[in-house]
PDB file of N, CA and C in Angstrom:
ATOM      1  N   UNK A   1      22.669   4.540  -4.974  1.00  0.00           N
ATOM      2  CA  UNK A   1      22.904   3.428  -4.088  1.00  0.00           C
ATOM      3  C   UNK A   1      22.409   2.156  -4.778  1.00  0.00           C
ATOM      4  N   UNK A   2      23.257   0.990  -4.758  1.00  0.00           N
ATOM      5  CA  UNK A   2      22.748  -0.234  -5.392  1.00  0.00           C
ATOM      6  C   UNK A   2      21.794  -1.301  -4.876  1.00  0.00           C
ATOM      7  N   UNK A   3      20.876  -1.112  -5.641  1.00  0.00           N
ATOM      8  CA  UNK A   3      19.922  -2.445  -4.774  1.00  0.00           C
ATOM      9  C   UNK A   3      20.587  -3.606  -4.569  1.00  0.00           C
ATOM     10  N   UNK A   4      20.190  -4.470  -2.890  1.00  0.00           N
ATOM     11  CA  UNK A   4      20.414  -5.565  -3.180  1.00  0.00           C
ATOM     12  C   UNK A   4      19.731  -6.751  -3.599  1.00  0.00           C
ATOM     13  N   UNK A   5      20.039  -7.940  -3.757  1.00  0.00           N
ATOM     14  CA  UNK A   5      19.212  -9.083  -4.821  1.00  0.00           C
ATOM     15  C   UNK A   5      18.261  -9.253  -3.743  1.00  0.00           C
ATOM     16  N   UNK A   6      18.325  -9.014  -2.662  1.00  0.00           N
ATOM     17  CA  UNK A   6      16.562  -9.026  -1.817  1.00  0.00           C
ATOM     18  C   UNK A   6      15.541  -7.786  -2.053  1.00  0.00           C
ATOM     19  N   UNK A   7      16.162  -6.892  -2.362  1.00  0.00           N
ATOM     20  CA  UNK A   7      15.525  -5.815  -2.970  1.00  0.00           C
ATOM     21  C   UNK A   7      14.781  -5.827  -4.131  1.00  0.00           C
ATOM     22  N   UNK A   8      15.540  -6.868  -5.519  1.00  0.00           N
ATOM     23  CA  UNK A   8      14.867  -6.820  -5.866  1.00  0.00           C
ATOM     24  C   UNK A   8      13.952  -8.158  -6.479  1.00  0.00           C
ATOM     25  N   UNK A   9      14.233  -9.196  -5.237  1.00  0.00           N
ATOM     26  CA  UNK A   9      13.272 -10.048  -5.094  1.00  0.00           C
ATOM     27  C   UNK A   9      11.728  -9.657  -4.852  1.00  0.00           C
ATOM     28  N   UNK A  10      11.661  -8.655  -3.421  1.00  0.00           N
ATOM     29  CA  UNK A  10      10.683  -7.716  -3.310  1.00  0.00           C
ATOM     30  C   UNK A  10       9.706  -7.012  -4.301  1.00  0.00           C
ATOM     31  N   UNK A  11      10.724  -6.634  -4.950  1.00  0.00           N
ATOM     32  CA  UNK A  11      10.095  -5.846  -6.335  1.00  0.00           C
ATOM     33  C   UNK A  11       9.430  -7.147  -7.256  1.00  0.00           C
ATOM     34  N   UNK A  12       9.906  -8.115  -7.363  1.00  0.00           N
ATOM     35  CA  UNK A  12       9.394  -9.454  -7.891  1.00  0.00           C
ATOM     36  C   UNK A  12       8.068  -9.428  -7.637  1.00  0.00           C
ATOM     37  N   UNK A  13       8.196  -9.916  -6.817  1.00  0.00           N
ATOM     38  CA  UNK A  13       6.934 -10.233  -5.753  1.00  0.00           C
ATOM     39  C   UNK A  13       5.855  -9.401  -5.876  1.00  0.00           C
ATOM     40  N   UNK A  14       6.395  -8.264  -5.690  1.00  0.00           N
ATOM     41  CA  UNK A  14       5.262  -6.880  -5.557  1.00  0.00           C
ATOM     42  C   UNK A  14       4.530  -6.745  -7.017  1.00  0.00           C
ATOM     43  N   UNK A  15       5.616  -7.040  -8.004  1.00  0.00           N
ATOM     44  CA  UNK A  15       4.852  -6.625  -9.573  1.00  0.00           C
ATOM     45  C   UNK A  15       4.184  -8.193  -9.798  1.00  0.00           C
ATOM     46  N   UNK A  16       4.382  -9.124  -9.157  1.00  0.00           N
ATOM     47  CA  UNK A  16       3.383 -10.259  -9.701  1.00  0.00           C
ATOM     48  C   UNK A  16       2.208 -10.258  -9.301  1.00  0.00           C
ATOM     49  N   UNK A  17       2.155  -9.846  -8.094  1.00  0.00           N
ATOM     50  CA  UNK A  17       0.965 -10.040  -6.936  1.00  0.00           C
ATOM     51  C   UNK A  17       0.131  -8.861  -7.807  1.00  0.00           C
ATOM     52  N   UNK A  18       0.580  -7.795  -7.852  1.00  0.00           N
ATOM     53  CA  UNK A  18       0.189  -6.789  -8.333  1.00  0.00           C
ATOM     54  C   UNK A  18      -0.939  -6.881  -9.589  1.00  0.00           C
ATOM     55  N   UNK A  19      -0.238  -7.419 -10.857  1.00  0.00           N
ATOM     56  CA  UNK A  19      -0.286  -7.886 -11.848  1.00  0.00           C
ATOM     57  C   UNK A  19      -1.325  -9.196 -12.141  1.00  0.00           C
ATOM     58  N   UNK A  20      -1.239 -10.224 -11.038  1.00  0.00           N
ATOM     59  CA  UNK A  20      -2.027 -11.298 -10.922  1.00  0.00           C
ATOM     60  C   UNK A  20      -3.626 -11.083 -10.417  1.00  0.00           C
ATOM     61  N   UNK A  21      -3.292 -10.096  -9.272  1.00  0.00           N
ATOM     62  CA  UNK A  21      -4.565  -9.687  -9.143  1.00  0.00           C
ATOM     63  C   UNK A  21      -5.379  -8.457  -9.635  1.00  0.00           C
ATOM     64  N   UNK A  22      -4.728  -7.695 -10.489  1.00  0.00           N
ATOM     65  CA  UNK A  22      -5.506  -6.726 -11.441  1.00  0.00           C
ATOM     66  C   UNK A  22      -5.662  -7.850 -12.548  1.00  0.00           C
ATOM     67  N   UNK A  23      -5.170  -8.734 -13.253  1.00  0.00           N
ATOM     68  CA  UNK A  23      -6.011  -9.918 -14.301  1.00  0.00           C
ATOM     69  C   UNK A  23      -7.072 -10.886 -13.739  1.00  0.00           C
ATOM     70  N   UNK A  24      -6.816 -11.131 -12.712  1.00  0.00           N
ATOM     71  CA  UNK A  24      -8.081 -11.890 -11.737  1.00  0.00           C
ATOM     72  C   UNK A  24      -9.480 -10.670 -11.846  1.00  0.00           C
ATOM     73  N   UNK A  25      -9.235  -9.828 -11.347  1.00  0.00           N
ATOM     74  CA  UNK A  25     -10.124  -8.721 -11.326  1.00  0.00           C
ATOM     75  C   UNK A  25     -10.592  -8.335 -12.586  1.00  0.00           C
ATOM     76  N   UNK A  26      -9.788  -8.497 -13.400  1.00  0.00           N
ATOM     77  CA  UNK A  26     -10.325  -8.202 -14.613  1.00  0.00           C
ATOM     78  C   UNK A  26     -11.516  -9.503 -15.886  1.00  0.00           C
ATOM     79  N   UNK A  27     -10.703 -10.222 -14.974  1.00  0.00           N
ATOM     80  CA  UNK A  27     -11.997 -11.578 -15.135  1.00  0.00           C
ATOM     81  C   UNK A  27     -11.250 -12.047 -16.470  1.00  0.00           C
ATOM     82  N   UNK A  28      -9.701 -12.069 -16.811  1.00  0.00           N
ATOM     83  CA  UNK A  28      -8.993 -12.276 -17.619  1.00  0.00           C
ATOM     84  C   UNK A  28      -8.336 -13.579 -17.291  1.00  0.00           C
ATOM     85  N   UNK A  29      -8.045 -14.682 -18.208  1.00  0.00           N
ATOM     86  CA  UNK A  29      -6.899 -15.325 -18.268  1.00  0.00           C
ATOM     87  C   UNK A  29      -5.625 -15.211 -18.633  1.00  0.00           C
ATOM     88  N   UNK A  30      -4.470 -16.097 -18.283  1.00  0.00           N
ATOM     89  CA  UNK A  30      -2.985 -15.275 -18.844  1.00  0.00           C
ATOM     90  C   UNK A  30      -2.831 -14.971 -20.232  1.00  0.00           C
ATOM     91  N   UNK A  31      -3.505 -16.153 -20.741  1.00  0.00           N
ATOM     92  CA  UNK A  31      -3.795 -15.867 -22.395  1.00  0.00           C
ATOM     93  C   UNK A  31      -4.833 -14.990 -22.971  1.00  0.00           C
ATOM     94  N   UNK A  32      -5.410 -14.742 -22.638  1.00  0.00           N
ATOM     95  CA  UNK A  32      -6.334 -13.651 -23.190  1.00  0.00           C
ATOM     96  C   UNK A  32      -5.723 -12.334 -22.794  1.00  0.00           C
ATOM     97  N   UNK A  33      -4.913 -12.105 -21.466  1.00  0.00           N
ATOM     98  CA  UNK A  33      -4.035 -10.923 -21.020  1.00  0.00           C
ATOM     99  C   UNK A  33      -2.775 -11.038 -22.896  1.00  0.00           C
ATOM    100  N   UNK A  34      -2.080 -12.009 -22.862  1.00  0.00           N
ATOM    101  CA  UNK A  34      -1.013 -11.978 -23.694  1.00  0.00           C
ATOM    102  C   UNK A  34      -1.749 -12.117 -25.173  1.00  0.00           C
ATOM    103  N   UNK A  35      -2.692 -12.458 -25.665  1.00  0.00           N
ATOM    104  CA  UNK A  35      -3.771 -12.186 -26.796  1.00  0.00           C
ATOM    105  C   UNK A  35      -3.497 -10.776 -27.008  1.00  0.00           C
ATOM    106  N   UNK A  36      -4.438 -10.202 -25.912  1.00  0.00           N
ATOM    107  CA  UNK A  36      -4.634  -8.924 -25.876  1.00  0.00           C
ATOM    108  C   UNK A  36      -3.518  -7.734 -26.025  1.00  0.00           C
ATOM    109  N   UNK A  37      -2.077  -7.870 -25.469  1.00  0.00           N
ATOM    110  CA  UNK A  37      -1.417  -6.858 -25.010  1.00  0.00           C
ATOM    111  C   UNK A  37      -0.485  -7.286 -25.813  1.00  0.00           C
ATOM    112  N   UNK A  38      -0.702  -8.220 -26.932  1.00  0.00           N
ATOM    113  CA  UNK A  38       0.818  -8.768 -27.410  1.00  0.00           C
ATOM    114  C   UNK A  38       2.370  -8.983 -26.893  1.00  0.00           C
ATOM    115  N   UNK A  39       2.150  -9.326 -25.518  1.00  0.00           N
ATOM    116  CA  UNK A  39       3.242  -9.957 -24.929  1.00  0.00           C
ATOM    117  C   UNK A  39       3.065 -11.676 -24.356  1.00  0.00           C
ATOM    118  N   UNK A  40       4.470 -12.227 -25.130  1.00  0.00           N
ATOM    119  CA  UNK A  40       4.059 -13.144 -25.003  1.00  0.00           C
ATOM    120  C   UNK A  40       3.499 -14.082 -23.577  1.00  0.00           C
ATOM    121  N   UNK A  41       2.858 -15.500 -23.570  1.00  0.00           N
ATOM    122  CA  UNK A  41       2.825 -15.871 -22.593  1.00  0.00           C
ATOM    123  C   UNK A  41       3.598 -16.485 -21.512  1.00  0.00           C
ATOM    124  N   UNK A  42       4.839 -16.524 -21.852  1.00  0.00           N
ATOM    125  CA  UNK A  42       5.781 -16.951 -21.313  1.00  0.00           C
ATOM    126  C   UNK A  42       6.252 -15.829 -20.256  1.00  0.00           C
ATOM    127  N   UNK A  43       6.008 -14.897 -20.919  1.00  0.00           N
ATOM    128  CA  UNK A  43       6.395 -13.500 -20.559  1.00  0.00           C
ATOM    129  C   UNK A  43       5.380 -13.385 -18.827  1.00  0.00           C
ATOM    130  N   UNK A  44       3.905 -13.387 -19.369  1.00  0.00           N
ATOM    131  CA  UNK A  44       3.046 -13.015 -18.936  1.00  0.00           C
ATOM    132  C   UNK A  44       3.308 -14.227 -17.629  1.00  0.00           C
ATOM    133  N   UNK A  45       3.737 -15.367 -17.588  1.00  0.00           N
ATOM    134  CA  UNK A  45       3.415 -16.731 -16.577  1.00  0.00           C
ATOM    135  C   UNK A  45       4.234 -16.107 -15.698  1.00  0.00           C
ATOM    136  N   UNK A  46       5.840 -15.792 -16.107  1.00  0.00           N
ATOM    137  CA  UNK A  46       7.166 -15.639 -15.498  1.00  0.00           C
ATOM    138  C   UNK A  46       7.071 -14.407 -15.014  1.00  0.00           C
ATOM    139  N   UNK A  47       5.984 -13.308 -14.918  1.00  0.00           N
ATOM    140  CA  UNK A  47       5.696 -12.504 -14.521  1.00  0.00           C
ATOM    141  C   UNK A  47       5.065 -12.703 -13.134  1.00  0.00           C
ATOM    142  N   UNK A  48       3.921 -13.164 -13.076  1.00  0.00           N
ATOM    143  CA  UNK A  48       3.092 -13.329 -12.708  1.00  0.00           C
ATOM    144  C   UNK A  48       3.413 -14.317 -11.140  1.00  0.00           C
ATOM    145  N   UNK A  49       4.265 -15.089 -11.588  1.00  0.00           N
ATOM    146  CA  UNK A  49       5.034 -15.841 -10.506  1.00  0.00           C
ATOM    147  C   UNK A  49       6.365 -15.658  -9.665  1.00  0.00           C
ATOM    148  N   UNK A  50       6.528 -14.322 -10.127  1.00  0.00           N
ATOM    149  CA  UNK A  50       7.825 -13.807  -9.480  1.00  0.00           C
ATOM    150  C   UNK A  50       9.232 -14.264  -9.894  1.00  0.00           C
ATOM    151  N   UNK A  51       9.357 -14.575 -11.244  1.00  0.00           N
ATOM    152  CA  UNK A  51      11.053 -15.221 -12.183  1.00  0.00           C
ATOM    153  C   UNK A  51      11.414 -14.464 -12.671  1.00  0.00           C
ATOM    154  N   UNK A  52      10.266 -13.420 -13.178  1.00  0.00           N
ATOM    155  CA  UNK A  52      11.258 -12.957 -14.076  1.00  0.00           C
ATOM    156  C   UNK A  52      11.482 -11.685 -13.232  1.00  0.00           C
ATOM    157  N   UNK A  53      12.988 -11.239 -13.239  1.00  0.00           N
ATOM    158  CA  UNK A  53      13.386 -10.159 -12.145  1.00  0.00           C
ATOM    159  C   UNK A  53      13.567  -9.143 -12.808  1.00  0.00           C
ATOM    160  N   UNK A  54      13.517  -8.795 -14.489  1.00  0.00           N
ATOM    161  CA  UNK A  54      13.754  -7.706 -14.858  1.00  0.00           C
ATOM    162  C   UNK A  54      12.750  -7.099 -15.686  1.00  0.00           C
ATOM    163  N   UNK A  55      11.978  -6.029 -15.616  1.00  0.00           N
ATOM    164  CA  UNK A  55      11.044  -5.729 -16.327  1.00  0.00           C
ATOM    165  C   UNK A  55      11.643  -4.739 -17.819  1.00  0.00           C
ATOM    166  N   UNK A  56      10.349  -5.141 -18.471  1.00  0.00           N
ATOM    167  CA  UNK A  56      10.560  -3.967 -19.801  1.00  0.00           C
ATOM    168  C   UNK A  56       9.739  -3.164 -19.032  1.00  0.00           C
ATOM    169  N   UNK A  57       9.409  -1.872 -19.550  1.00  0.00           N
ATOM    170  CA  UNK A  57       8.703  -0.804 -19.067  1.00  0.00           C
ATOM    171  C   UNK A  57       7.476  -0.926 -20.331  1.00  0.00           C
ATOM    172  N   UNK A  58       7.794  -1.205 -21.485  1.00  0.00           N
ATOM    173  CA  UNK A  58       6.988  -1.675 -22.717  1.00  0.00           C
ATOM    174  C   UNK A  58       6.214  -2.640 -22.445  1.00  0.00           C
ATOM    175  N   UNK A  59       6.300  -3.795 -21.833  1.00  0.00           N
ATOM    176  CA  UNK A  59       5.557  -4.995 -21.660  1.00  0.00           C
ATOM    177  C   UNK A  59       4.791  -4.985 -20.337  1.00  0.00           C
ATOM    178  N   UNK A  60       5.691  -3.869 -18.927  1.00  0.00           N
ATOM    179  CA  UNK A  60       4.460  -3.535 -18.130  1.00  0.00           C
ATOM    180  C   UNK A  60       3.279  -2.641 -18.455  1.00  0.00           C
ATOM    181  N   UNK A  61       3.445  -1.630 -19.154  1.00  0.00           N
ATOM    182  CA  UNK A  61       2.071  -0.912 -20.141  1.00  0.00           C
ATOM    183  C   UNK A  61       1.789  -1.772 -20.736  1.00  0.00           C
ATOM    184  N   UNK A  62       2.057  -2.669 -21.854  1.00  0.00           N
ATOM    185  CA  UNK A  62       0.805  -3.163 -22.374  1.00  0.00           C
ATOM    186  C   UNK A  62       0.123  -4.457 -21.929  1.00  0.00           C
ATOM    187  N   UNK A  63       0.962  -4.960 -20.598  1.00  0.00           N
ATOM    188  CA  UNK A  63      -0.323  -5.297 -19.675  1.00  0.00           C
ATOM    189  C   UNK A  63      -0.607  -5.113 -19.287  1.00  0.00           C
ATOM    190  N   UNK A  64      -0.186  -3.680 -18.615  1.00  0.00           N
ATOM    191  CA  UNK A  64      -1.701  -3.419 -17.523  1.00  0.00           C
ATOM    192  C   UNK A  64      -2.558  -2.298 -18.396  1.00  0.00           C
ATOM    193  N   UNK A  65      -2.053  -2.053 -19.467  1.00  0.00           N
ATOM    194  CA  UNK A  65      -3.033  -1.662 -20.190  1.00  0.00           C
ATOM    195  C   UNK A  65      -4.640  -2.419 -20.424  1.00  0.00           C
ATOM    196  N   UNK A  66      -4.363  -3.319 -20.627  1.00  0.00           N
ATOM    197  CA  UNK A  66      -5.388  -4.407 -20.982  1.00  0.00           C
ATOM    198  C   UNK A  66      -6.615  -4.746 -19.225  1.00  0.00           C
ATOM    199  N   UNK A  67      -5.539  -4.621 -18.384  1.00  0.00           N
ATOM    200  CA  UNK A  67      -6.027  -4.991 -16.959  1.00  0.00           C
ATOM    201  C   UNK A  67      -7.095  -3.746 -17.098  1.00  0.00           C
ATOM    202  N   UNK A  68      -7.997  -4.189 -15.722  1.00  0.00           N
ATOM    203  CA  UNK A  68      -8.927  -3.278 -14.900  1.00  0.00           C
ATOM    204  C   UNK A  68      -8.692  -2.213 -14.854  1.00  0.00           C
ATOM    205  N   UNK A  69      -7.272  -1.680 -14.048  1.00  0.00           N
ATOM    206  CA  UNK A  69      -6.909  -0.801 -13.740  1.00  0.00           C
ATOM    207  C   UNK A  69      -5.846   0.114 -14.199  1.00  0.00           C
ATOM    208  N   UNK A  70      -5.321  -0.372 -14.859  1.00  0.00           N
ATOM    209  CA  UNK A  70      -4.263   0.174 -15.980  1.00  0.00           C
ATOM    210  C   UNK A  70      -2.979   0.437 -15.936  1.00  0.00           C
ATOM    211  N   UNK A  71      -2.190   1.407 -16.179  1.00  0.00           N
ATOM    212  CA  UNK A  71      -0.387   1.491 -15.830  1.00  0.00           C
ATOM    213  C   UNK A  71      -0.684   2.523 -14.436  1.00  0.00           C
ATOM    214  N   UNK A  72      -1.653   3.290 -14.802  1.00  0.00           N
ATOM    215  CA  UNK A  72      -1.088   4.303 -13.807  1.00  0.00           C
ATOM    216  C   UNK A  72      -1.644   3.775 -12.192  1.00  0.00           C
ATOM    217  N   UNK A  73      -2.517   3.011 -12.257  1.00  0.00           N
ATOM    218  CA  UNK A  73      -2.809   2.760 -10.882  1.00  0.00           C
ATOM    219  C   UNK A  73      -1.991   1.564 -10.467  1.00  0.00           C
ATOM    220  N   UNK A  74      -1.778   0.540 -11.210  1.00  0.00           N
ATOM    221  CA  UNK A  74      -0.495  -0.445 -11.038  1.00  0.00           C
ATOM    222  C   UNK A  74       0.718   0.394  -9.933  1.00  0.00           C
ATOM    223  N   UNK A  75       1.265   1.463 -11.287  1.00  0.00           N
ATOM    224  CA  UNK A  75       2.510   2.045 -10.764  1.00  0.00           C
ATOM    225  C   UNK A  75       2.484   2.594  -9.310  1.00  0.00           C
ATOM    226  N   UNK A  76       0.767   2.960  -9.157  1.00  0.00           N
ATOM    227  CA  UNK A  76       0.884   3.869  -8.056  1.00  0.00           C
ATOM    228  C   UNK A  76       0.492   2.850  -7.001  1.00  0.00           C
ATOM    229  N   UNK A  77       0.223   1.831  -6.695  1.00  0.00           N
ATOM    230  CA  UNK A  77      -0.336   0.457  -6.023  1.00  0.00           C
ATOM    231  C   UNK A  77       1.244   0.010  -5.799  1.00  0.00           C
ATOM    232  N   UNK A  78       2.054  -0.099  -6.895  1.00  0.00           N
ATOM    233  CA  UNK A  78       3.618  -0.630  -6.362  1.00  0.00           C
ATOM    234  C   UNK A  78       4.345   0.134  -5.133  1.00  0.00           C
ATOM    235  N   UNK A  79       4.061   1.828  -5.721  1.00  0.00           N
ATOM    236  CA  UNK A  79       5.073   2.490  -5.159  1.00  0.00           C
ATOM    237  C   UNK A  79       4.323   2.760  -3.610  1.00  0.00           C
ATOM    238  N   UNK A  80       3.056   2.430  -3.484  1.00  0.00           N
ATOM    239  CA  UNK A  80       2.646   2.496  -2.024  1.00  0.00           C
ATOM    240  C   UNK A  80       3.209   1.335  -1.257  1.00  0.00           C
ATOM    241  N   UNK A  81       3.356  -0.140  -2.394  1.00  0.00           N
ATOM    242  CA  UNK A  81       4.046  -1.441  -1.680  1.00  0.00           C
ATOM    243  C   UNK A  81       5.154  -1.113  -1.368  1.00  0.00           C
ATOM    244  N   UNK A  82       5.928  -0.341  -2.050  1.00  0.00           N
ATOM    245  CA  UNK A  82       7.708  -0.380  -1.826  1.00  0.00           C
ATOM    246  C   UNK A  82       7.486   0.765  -0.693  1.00  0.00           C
ATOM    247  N   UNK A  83       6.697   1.526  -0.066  1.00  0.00           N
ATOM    248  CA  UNK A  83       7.128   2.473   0.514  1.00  0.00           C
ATOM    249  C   UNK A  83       6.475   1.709   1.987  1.00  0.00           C
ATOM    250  N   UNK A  84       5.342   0.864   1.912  1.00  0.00           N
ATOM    251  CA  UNK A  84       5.358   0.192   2.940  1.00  0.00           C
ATOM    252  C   UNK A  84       7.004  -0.665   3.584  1.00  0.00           C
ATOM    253  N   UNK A  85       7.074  -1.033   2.419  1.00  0.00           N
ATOM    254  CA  UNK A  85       8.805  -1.925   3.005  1.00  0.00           C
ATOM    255  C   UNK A  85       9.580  -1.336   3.538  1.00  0.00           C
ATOM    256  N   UNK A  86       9.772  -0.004   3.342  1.00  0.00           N
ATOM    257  CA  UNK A  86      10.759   0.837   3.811  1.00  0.00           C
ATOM    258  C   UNK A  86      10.747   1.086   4.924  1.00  0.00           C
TER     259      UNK A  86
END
């Protein structure tokens, strides 16, 4: 079934918030996140603010690698958000 573009506005939203506040928590800036994980910062801003709508799966590991909490609790923090929406 095809998502629609509010669907995956949602998903936007969910991986920035997500993302913004595991680097807050981590007592990180965007640049020291994109230092660290070698993705750039452009990457890391447009993330973070809900633009950019399509993820690598490469560039979400190696930032939340770097974060507090890492890929696997990210992933599992999203999929409790998306299942709240439902």
């Amino acid at each position: 079934m095809a998502r629609s573009n509010k669907d995956s506005s949602l998903d936007s939203i969910a991986v920035a918030k997500l993302i913004q506040d595991a680097r807050i928590a981590s007592n990180l800036t965007q640049e020291q996140v994109s230092d660290l994980s070698g993705v750039p910062l452009r990457t890391i801003v447009e993330t973070e603010s809900g633009r950019l709508k399509r993820y690598s799966l490469s560039n979400f590991i190696a930032i939340s690698s770097v974060l507090k909490y890492g890929p696997e609790v990210l992933i599992q923090e999203l999929k409790k958000h998306l299942q709240k929406k439902a």
